[in-house]
PDB file of N, CA and C in Angstrom:
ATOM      1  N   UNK A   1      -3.634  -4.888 -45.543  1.00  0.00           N
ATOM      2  CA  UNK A   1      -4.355  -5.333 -44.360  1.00  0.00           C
ATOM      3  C   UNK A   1      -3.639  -4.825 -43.124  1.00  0.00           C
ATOM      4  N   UNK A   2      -4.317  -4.158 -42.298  1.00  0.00           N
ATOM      5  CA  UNK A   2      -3.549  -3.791 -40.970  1.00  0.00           C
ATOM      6  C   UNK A   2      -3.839  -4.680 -39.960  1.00  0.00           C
ATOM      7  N   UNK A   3      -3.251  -4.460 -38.963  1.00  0.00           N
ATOM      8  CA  UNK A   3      -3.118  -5.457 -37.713  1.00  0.00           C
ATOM      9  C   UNK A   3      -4.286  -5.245 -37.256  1.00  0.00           C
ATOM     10  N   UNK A   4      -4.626  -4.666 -37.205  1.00  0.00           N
ATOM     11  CA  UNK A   4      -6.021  -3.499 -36.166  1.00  0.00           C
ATOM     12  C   UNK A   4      -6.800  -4.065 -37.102  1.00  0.00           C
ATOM     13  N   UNK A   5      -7.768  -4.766 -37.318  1.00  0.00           N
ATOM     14  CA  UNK A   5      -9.321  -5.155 -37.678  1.00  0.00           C
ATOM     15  C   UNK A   5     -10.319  -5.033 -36.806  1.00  0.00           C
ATOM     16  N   UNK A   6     -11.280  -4.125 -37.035  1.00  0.00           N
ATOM     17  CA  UNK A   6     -12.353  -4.194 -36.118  1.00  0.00           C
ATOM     18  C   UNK A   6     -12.133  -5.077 -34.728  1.00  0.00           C
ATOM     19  N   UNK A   7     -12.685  -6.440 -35.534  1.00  0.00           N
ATOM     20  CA  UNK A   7     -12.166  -7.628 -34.202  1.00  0.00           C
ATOM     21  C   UNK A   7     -10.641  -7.457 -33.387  1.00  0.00           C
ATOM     22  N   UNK A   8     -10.099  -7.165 -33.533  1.00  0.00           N
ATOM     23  CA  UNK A   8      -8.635  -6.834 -32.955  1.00  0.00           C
ATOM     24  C   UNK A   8      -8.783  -5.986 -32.326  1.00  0.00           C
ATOM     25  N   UNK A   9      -9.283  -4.775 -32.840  1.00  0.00           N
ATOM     26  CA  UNK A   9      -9.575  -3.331 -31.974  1.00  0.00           C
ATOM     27  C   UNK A   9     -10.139  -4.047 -30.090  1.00  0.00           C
ATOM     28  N   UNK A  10     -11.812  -4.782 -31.028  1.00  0.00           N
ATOM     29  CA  UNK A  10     -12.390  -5.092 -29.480  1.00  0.00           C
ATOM     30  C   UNK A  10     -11.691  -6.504 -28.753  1.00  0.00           C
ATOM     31  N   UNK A  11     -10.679  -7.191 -29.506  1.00  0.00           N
ATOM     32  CA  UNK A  11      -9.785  -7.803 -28.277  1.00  0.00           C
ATOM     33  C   UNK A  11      -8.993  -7.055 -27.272  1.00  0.00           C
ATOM     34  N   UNK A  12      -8.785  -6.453 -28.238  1.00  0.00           N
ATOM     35  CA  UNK A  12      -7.547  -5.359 -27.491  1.00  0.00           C
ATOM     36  C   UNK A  12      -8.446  -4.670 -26.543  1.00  0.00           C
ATOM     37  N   UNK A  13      -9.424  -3.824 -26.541  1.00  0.00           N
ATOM     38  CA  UNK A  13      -9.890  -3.289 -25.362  1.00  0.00           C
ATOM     39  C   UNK A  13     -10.515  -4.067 -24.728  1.00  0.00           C
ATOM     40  N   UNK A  14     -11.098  -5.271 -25.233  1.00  0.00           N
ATOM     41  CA  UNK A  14     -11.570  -6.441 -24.069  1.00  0.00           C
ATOM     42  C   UNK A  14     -10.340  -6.979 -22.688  1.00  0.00           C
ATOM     43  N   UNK A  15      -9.525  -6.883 -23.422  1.00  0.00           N
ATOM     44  CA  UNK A  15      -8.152  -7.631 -22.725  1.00  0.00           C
ATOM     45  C   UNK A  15      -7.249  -6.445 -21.574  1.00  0.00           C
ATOM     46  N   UNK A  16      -7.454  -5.259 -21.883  1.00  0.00           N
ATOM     47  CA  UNK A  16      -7.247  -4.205 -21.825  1.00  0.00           C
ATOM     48  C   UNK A  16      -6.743  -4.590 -20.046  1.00  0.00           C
ATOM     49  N   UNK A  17      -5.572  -3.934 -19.512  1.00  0.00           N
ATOM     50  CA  UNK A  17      -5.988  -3.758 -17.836  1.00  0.00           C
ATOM     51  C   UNK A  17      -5.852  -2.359 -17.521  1.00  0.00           C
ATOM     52  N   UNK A  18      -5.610  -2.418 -16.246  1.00  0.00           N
ATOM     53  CA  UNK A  18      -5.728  -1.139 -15.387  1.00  0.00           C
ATOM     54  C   UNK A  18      -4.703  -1.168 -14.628  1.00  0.00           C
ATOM     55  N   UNK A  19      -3.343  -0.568 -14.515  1.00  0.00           N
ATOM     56  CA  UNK A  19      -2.214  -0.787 -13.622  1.00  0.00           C
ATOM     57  C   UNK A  19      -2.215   0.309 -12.837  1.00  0.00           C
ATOM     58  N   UNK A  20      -1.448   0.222 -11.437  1.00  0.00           N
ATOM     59  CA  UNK A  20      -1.278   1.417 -11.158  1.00  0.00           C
ATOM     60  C   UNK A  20       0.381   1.923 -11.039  1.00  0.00           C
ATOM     61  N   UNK A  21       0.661   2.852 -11.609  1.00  0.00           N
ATOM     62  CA  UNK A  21       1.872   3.706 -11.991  1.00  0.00           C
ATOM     63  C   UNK A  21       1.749   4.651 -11.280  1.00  0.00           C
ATOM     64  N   UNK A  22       2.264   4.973 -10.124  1.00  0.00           N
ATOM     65  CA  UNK A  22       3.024   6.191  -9.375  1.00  0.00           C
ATOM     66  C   UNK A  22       1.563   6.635  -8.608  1.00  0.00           C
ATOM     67  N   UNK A  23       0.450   5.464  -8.370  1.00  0.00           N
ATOM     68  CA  UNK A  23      -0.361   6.761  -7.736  1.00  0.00           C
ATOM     69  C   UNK A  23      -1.521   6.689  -8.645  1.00  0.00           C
ATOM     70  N   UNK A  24      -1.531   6.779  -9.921  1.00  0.00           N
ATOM     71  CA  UNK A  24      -2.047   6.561 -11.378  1.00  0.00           C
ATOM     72  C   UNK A  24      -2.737   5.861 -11.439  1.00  0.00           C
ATOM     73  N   UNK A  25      -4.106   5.575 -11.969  1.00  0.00           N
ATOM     74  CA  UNK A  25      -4.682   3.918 -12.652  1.00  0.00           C
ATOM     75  C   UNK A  25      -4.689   4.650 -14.355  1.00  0.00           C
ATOM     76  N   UNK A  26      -3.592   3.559 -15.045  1.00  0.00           N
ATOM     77  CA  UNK A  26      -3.522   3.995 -16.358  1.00  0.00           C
ATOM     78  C   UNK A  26      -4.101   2.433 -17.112  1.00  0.00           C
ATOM     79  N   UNK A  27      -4.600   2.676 -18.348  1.00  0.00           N
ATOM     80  CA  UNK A  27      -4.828   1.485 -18.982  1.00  0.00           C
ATOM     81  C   UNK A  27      -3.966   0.918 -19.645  1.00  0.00           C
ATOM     82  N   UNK A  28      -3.533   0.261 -19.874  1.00  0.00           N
ATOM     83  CA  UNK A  28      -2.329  -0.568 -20.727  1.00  0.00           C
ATOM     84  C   UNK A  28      -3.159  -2.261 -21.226  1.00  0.00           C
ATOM     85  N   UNK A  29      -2.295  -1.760 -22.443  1.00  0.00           N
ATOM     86  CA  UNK A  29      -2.280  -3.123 -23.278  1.00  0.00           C
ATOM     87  C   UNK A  29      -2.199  -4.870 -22.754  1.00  0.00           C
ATOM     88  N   UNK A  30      -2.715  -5.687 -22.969  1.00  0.00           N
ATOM     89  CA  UNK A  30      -2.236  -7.007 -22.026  1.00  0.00           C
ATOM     90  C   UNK A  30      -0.960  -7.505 -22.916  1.00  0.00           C
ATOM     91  N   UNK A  31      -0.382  -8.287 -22.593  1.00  0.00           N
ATOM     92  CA  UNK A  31       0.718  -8.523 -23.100  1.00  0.00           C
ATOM     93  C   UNK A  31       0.903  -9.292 -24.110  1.00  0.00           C
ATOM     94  N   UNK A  32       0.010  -9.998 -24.436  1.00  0.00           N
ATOM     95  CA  UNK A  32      -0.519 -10.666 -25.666  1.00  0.00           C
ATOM     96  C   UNK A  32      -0.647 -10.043 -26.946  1.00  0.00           C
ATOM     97  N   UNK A  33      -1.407  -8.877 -26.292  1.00  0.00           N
ATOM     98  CA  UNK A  33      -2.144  -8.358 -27.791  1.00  0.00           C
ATOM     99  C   UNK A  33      -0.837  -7.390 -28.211  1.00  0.00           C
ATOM    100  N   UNK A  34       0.295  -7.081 -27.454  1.00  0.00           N
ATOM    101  CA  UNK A  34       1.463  -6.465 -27.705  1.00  0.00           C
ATOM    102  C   UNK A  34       2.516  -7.591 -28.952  1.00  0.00           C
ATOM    103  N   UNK A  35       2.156  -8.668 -28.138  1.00  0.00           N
ATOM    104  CA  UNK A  35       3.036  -8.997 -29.361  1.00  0.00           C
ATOM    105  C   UNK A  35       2.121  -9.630 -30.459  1.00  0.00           C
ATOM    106  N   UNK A  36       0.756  -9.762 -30.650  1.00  0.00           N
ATOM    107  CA  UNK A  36       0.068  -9.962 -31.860  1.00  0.00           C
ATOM    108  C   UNK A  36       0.824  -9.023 -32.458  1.00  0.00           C
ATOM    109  N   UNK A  37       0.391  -7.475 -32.139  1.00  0.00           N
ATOM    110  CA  UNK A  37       0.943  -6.052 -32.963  1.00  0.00           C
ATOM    111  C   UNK A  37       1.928  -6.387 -33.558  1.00  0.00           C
ATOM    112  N   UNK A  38       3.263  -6.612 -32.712  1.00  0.00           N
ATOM    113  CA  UNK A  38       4.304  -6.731 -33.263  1.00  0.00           C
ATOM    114  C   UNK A  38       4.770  -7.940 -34.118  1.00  0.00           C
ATOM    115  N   UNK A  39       4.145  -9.093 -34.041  1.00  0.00           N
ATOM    116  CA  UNK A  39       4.315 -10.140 -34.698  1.00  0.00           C
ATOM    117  C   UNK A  39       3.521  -9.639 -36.721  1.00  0.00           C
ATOM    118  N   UNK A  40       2.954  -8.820 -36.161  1.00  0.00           N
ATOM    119  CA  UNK A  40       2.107  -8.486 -37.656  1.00  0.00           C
ATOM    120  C   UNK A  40       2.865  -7.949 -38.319  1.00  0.00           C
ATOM    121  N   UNK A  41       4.078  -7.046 -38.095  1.00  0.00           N
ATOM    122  CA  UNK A  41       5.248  -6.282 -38.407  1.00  0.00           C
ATOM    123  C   UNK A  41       6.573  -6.813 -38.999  1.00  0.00           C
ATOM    124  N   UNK A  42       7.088  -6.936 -39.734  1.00  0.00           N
ATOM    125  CA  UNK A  42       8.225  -7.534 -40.201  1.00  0.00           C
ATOM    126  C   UNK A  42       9.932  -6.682 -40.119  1.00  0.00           C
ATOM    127  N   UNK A  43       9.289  -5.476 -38.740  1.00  0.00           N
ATOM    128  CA  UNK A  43      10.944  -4.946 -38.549  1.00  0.00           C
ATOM    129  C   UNK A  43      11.740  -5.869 -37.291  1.00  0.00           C
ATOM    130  N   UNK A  44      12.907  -6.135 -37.846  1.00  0.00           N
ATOM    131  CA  UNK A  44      13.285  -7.297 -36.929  1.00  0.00           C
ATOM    132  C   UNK A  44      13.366  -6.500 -35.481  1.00  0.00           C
ATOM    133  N   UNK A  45      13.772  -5.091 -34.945  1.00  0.00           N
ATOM    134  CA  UNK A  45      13.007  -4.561 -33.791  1.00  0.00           C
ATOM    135  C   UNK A  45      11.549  -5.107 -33.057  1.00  0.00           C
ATOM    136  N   UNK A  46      11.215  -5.006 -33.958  1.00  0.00           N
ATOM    137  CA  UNK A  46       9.628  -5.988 -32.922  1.00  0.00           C
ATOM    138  C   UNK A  46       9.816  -7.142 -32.631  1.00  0.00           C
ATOM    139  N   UNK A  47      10.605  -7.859 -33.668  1.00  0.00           N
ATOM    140  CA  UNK A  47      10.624  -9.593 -33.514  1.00  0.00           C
ATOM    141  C   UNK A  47      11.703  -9.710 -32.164  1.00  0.00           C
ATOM    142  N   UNK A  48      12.336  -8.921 -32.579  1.00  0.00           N
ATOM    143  CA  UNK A  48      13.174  -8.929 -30.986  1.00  0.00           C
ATOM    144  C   UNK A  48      12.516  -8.419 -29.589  1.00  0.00           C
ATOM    145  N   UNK A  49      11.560  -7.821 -29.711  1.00  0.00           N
ATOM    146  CA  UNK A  49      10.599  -7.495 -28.333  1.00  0.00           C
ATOM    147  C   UNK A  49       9.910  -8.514 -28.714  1.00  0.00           C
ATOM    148  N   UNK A  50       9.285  -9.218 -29.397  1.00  0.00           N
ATOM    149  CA  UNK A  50       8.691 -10.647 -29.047  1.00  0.00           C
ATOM    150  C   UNK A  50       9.501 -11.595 -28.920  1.00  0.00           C
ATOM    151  N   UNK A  51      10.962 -11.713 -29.064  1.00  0.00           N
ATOM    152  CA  UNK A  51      11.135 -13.109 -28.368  1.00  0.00           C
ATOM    153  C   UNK A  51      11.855 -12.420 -26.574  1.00  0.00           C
ATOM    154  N   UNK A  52      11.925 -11.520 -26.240  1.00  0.00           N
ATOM    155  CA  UNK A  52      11.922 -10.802 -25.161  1.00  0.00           C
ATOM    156  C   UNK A  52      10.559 -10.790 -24.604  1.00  0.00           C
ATOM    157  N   UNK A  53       9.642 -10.656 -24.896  1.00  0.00           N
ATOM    158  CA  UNK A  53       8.391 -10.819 -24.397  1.00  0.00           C
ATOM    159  C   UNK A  53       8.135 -12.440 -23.633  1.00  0.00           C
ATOM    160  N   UNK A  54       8.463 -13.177 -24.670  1.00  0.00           N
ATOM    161  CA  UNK A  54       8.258 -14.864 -24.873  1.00  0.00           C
ATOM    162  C   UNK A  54       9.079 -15.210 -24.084  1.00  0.00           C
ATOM    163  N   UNK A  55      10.250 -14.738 -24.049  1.00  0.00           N
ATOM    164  CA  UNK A  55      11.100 -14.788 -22.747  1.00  0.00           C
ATOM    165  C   UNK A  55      10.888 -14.792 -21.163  1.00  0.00           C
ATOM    166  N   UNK A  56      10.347 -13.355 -20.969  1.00  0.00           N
ATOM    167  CA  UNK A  56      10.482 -12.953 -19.861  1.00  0.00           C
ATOM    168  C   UNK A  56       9.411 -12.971 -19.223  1.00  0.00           C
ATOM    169  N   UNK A  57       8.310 -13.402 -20.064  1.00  0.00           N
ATOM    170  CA  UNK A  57       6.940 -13.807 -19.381  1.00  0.00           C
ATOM    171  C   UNK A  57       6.635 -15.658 -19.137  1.00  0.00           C
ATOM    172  N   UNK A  58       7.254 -15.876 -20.374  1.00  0.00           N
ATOM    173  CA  UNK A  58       7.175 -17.595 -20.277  1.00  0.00           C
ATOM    174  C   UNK A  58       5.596 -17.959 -19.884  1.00  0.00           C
ATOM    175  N   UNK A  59       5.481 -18.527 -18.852  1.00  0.00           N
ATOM    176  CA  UNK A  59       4.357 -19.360 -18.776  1.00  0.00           C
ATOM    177  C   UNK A  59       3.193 -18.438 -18.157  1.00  0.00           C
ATOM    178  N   UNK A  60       3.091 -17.367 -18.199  1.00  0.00           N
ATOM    179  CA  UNK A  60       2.259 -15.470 -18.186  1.00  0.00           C
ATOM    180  C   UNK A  60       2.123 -15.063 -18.857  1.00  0.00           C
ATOM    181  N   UNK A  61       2.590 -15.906 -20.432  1.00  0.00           N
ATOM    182  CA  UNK A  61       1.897 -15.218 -21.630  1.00  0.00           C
ATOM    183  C   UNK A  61       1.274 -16.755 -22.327  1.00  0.00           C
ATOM    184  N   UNK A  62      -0.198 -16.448 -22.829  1.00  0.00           N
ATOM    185  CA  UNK A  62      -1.484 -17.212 -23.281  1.00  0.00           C
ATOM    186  C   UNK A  62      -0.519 -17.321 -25.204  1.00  0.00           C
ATOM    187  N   UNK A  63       0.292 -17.996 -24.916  1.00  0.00           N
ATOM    188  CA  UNK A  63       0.655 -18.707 -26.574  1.00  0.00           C
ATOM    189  C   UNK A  63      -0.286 -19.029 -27.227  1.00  0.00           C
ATOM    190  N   UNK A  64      -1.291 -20.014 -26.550  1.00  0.00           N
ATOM    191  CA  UNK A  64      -2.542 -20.808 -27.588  1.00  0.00           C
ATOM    192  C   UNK A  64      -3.512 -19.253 -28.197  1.00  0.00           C
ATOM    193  N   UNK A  65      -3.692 -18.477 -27.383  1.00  0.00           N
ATOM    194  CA  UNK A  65      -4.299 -17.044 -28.293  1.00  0.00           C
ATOM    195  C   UNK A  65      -3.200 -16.512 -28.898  1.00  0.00           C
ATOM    196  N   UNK A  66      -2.008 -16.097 -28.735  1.00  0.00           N
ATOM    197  CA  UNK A  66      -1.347 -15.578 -29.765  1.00  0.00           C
ATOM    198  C   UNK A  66      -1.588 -16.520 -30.964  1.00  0.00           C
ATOM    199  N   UNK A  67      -1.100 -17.864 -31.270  1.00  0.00           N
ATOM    200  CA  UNK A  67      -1.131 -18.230 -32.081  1.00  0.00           C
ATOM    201  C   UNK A  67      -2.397 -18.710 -32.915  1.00  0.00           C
ATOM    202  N   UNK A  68      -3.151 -18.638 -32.268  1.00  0.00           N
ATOM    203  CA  UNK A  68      -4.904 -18.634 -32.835  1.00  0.00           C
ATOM    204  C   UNK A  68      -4.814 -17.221 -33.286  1.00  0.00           C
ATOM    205  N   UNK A  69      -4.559 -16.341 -33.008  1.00  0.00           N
ATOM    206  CA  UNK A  69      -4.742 -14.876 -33.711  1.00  0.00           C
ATOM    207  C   UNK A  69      -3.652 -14.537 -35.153  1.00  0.00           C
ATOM    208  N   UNK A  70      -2.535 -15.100 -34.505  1.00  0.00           N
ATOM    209  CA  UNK A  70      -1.528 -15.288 -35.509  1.00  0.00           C
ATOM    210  C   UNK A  70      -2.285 -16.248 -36.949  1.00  0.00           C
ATOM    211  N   UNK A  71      -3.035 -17.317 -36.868  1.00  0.00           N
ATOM    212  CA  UNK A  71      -3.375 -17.713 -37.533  1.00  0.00           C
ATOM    213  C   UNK A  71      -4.487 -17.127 -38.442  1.00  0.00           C
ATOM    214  N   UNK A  72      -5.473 -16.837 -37.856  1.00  0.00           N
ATOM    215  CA  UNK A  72      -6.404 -15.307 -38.097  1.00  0.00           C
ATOM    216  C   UNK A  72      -5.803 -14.301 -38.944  1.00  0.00           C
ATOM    217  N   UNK A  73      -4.837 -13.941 -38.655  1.00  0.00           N
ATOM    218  CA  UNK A  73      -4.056 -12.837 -39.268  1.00  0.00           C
ATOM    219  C   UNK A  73      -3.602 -13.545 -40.773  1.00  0.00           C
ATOM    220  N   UNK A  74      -2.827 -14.240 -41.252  1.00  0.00           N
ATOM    221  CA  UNK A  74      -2.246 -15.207 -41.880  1.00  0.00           C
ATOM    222  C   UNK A  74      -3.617 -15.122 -42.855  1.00  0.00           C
ATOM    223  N   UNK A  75      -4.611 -16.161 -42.143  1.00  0.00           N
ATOM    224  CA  UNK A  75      -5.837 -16.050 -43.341  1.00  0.00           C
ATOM    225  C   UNK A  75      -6.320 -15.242 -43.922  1.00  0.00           C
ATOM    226  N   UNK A  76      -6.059 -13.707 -43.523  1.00  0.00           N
ATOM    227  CA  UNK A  76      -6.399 -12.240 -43.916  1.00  0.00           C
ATOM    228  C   UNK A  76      -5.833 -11.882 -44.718  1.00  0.00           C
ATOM    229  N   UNK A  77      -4.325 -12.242 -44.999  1.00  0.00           N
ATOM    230  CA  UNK A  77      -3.196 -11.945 -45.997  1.00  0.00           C
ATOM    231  C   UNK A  77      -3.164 -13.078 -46.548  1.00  0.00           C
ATOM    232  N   UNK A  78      -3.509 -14.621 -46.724  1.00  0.00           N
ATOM    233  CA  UNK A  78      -3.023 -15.639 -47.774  1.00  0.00           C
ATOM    234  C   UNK A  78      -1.592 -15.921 -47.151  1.00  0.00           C
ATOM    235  N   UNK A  79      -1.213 -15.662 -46.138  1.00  0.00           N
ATOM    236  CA  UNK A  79       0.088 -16.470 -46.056  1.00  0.00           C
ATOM    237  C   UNK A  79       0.102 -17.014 -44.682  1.00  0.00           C
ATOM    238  N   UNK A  80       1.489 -17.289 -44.450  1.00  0.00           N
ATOM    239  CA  UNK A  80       1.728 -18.205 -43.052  1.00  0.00           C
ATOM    240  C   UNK A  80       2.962 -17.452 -42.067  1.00  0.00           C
ATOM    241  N   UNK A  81       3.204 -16.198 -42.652  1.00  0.00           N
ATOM    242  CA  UNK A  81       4.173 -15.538 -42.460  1.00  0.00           C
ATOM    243  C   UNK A  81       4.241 -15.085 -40.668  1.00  0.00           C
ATOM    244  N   UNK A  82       3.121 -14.359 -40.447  1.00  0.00           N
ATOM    245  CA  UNK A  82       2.516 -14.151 -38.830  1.00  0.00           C
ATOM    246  C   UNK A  82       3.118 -15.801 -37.880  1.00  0.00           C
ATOM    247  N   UNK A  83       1.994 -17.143 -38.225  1.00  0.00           N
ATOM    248  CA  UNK A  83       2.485 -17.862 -37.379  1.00  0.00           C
ATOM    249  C   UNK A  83       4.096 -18.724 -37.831  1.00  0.00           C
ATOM    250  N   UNK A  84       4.654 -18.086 -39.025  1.00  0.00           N
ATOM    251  CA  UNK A  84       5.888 -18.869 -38.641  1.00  0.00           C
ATOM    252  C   UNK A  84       6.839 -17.847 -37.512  1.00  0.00           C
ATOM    253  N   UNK A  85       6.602 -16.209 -37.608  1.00  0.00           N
ATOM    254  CA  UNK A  85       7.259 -15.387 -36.902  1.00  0.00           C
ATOM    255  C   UNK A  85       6.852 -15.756 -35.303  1.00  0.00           C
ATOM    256  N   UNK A  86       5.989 -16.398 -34.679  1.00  0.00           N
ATOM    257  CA  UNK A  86       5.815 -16.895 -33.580  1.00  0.00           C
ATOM    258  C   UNK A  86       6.688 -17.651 -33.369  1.00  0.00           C
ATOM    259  N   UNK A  87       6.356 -18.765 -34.176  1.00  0.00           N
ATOM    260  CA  UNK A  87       7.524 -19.727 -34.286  1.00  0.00           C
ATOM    261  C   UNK A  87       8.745 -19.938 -33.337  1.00  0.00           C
ATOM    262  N   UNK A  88       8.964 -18.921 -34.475  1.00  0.00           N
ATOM    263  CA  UNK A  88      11.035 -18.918 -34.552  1.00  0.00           C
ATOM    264  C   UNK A  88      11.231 -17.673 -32.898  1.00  0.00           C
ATOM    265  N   UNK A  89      10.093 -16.766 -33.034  1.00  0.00           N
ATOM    266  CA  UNK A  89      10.389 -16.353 -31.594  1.00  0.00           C
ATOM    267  C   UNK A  89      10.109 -17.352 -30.506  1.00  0.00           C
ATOM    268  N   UNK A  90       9.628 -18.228 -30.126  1.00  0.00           N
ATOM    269  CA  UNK A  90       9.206 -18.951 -29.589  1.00  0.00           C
ATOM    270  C   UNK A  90      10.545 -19.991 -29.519  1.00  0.00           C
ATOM    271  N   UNK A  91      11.131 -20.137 -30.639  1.00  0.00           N
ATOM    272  CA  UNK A  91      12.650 -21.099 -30.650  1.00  0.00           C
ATOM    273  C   UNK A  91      13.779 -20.307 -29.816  1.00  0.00           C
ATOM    274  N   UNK A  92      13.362 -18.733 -30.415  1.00  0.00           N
ATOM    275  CA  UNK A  92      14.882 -17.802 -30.143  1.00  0.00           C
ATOM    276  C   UNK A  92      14.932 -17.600 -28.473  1.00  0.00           C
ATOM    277  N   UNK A  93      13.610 -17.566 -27.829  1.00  0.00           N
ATOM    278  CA  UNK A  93      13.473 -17.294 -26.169  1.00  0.00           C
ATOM    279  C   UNK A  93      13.789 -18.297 -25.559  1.00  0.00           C
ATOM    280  N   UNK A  94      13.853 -19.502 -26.463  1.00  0.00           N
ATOM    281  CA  UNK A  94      14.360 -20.783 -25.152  1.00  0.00           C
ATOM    282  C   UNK A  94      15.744 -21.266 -25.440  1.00  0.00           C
ATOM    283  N   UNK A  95      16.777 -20.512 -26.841  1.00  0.00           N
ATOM    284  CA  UNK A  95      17.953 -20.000 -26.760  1.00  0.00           C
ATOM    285  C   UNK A  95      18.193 -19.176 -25.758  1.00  0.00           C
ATOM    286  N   UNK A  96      18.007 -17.971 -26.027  1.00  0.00           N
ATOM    287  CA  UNK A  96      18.483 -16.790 -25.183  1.00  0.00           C
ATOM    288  C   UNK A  96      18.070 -17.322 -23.877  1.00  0.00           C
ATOM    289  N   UNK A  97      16.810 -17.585 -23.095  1.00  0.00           N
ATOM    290  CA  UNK A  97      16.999 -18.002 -21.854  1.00  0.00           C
ATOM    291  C   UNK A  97      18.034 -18.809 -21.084  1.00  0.00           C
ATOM    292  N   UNK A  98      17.854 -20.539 -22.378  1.00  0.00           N
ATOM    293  CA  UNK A  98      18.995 -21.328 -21.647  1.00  0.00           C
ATOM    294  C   UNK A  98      20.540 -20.603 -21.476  1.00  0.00           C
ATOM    295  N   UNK A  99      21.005 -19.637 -22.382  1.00  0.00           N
ATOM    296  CA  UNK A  99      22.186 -18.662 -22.039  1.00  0.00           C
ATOM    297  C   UNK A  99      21.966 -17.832 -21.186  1.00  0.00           C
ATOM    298  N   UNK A 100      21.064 -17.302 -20.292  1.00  0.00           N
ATOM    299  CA  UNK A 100      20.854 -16.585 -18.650  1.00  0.00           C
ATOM    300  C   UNK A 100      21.485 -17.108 -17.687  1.00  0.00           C
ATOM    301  N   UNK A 101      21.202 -19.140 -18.172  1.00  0.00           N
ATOM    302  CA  UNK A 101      21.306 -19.303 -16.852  1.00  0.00           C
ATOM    303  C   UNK A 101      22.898 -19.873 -16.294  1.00  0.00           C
TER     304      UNK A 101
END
């Protein structure tokens, strides 16, 4: 099963923005559907850009859709693996933060 399901495809370009870079209007990913991707992935490299994500966006990133998608995902494969990796990123960003400050 890949991350990318039809339905995923058209979140992802539903969600989609338009930034501007140097002058540029480029499209980029919303920040959500960045770490769905990577939450679907089991190299601890991604899990570490999602609790960096979860971090540094805090209350600018929509948790209740990650983890509704995370759950989605999970039912596609028979496991729970997706929303426990939220989880524990979700534990590890309010470690690493409280050590910022």
């Amino acid at each position: 099963m890949l991350a990318v399901t039809p339905n995923r495809r058209e979140a992802i370009l539903d969600r989609r923005r338009e930034v501007d870079i140097e002058g540029r209007k480029v499209w980029t990913i919303a920040p959500e559907e960045l770490v769905i991707l990577k939450l679907f992935s089991e190299r601890g490299r991604d899990f570490d850009d999602v609790v960096t994500l979860v971090r540094d966006l805090g209350a600018g990133l929509n948790l209740g859709y990650i983890e509704e998608w995370a759950r989605k995902l999970d039912e596609s494969i028979g496991g729970d693996d997706v929303t426990e990796r939220i989880h524990q990123a979700i534990a590890a960003a309010k470690v690493k933060k409280g050590r910022r400050r």
